[in-house]
PDB file of N, CA and C in Angstrom:
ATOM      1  N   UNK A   1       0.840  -1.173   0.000  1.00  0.00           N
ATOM      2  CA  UNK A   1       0.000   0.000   0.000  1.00  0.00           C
ATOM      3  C   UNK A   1       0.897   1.253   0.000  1.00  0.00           C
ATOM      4  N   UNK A   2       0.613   2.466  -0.361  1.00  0.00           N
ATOM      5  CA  UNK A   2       0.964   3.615  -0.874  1.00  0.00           C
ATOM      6  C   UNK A   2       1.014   4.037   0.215  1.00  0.00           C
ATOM      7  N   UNK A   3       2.427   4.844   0.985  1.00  0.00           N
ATOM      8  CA  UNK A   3       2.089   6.099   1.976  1.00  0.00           C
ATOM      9  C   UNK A   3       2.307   7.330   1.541  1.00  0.00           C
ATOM     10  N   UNK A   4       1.196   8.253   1.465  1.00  0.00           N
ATOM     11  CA  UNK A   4       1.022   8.652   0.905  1.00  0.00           C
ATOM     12  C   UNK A   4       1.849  10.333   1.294  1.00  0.00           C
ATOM     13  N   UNK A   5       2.082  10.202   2.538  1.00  0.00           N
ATOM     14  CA  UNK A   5       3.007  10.868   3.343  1.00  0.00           C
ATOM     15  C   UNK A   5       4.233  10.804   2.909  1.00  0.00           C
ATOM     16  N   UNK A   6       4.963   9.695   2.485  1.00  0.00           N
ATOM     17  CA  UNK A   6       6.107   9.568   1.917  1.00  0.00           C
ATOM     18  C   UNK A   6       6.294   9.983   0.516  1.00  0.00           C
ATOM     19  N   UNK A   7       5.516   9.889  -0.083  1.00  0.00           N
ATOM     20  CA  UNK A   7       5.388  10.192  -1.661  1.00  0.00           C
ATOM     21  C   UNK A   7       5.522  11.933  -2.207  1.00  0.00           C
ATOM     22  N   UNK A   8       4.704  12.483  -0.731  1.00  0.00           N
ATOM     23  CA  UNK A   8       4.382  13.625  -0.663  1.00  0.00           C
ATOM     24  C   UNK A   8       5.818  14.536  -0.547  1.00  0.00           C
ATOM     25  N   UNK A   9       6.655  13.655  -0.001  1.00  0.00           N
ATOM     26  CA  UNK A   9       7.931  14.405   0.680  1.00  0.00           C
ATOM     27  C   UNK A   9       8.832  14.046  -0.259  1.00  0.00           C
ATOM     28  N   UNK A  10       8.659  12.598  -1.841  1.00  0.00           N
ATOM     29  CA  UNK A  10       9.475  12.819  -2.548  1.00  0.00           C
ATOM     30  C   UNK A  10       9.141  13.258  -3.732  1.00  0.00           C
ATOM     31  N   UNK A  11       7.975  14.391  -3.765  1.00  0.00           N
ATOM     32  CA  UNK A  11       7.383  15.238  -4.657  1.00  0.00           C
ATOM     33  C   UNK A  11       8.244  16.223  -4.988  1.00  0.00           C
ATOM     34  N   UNK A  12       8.877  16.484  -6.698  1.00  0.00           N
ATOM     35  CA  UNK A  12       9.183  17.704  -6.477  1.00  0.00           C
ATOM     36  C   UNK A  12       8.715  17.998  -8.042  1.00  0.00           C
ATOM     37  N   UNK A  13       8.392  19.333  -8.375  1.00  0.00           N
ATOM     38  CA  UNK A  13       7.685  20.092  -9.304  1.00  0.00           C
ATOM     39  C   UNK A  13       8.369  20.083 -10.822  1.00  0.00           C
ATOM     40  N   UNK A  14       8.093  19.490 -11.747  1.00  0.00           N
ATOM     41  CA  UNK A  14       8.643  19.763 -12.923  1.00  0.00           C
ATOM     42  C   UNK A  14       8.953  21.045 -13.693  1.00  0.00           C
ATOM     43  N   UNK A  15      10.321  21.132 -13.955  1.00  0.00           N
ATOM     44  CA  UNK A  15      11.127  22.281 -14.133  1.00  0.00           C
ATOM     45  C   UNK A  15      10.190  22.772 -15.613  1.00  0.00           C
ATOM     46  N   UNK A  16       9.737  22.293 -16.342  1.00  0.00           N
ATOM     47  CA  UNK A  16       8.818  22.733 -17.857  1.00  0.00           C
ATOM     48  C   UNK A  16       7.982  23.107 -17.380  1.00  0.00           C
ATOM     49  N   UNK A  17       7.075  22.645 -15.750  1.00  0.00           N
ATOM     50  CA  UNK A  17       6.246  23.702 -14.972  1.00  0.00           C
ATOM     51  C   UNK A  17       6.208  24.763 -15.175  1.00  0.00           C
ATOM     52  N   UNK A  18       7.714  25.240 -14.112  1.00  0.00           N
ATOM     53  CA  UNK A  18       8.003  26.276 -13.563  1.00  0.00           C
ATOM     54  C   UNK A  18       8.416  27.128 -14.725  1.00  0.00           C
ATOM     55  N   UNK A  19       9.229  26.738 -15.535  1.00  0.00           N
ATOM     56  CA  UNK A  19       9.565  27.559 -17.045  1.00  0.00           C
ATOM     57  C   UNK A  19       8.118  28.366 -17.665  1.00  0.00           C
ATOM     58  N   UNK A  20       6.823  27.248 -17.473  1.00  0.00           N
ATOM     59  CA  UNK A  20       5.898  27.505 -18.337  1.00  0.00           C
ATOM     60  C   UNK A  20       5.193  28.731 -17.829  1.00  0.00           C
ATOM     61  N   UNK A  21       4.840  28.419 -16.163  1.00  0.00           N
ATOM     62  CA  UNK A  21       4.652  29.539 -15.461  1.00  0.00           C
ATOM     63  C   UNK A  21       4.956  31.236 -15.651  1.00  0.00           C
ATOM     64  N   UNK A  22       6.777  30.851 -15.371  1.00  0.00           N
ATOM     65  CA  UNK A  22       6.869  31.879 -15.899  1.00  0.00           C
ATOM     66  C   UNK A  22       6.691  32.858 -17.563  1.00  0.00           C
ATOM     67  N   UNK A  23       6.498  32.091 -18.024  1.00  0.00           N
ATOM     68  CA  UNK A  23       6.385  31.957 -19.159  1.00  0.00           C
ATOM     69  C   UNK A  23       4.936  33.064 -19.602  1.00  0.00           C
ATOM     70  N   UNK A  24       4.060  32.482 -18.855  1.00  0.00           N
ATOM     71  CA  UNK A  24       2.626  32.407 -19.089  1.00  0.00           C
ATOM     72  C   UNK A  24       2.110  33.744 -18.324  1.00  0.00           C
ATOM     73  N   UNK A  25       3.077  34.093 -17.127  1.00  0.00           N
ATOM     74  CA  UNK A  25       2.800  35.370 -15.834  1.00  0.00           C
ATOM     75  C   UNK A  25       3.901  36.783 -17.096  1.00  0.00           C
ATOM     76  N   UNK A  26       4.738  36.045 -17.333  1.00  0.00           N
ATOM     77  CA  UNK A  26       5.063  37.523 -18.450  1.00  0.00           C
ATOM     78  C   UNK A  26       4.737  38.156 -19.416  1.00  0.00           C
ATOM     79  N   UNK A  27       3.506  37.116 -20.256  1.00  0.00           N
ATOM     80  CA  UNK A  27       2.970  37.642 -21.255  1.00  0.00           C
ATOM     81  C   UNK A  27       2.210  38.476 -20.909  1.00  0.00           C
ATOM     82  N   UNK A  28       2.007  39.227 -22.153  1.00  0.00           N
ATOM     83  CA  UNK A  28       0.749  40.721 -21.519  1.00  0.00           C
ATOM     84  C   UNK A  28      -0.076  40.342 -22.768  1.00  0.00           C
ATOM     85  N   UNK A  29      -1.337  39.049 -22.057  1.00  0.00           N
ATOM     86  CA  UNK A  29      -2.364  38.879 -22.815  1.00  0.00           C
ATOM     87  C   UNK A  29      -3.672  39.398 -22.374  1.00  0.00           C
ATOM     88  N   UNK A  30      -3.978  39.651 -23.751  1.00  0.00           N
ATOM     89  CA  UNK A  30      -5.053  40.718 -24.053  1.00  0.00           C
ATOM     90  C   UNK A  30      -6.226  39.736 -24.073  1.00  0.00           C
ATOM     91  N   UNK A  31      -7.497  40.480 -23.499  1.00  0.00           N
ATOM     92  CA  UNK A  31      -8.804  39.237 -23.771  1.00  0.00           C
ATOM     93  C   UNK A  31      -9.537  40.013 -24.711  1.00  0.00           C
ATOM     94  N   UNK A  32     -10.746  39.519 -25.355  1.00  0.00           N
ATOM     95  CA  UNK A  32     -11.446  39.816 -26.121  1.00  0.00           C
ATOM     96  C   UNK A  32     -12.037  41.080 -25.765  1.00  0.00           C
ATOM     97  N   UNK A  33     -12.614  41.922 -24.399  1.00  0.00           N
ATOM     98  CA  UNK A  33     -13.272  43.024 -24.114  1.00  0.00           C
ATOM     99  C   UNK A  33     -11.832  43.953 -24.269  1.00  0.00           C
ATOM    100  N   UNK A  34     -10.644  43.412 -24.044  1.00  0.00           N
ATOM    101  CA  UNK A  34      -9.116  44.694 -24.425  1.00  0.00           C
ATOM    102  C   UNK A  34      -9.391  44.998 -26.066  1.00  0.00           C
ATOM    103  N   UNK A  35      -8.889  43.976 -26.516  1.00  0.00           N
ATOM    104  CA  UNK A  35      -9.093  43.936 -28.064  1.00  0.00           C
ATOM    105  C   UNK A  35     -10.424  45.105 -28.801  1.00  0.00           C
ATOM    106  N   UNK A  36     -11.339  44.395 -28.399  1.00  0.00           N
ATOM    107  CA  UNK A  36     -12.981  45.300 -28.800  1.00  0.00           C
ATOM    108  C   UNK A  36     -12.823  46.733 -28.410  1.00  0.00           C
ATOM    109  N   UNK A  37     -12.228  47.305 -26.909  1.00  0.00           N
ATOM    110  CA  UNK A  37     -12.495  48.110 -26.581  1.00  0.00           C
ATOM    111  C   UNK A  37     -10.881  49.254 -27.348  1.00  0.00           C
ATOM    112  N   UNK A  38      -9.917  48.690 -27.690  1.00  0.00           N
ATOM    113  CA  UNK A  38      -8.896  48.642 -28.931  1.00  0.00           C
ATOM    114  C   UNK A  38      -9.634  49.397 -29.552  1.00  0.00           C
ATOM    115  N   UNK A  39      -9.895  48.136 -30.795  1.00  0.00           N
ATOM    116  CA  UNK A  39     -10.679  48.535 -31.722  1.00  0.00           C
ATOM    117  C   UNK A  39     -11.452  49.700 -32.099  1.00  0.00           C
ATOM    118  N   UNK A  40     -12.869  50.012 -31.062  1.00  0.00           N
ATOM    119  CA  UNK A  40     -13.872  51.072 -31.175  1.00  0.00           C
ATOM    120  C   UNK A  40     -12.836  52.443 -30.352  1.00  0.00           C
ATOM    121  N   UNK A  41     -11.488  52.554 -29.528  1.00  0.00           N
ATOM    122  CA  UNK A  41     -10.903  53.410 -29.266  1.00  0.00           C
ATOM    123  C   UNK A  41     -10.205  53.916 -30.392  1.00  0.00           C
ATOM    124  N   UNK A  42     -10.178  53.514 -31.395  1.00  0.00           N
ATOM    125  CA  UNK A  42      -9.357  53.600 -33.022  1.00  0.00           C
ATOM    126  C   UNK A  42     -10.023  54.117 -34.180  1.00  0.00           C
ATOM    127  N   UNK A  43     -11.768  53.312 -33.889  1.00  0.00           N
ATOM    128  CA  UNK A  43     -12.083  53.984 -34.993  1.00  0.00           C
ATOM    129  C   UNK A  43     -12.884  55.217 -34.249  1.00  0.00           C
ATOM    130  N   UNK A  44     -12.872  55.556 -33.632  1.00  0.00           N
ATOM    131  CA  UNK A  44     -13.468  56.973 -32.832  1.00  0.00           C
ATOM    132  C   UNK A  44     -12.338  58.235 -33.445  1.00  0.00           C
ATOM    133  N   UNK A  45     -11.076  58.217 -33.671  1.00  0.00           N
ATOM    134  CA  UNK A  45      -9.893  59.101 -33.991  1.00  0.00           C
ATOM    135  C   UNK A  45     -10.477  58.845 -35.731  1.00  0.00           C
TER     136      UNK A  45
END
């Protein structure tokens, strides 16, 4: 049987994780109401 306590303590986090993470927290993504509100700020000029 599994302890599950032990398993826990030889857990450690995959480094393509942590890469991706950061990865994913530096982008400056835009959602669809940025974009739209873009857009109609553009064609107003």
């Amino acid at each position: 049987m599994l302890d599950f306590e032990k398993e826990l303590e030889k857990f450690k986090p995959s480094l393509e994780v942590d890469d991706a993470e950061d990865a994913i927290k530096g982008n400056d993504m835009s959602d669809v109401a940025d974009l739209i509100k873009e857009i109609i700020e553009e064609n107003e000029k």
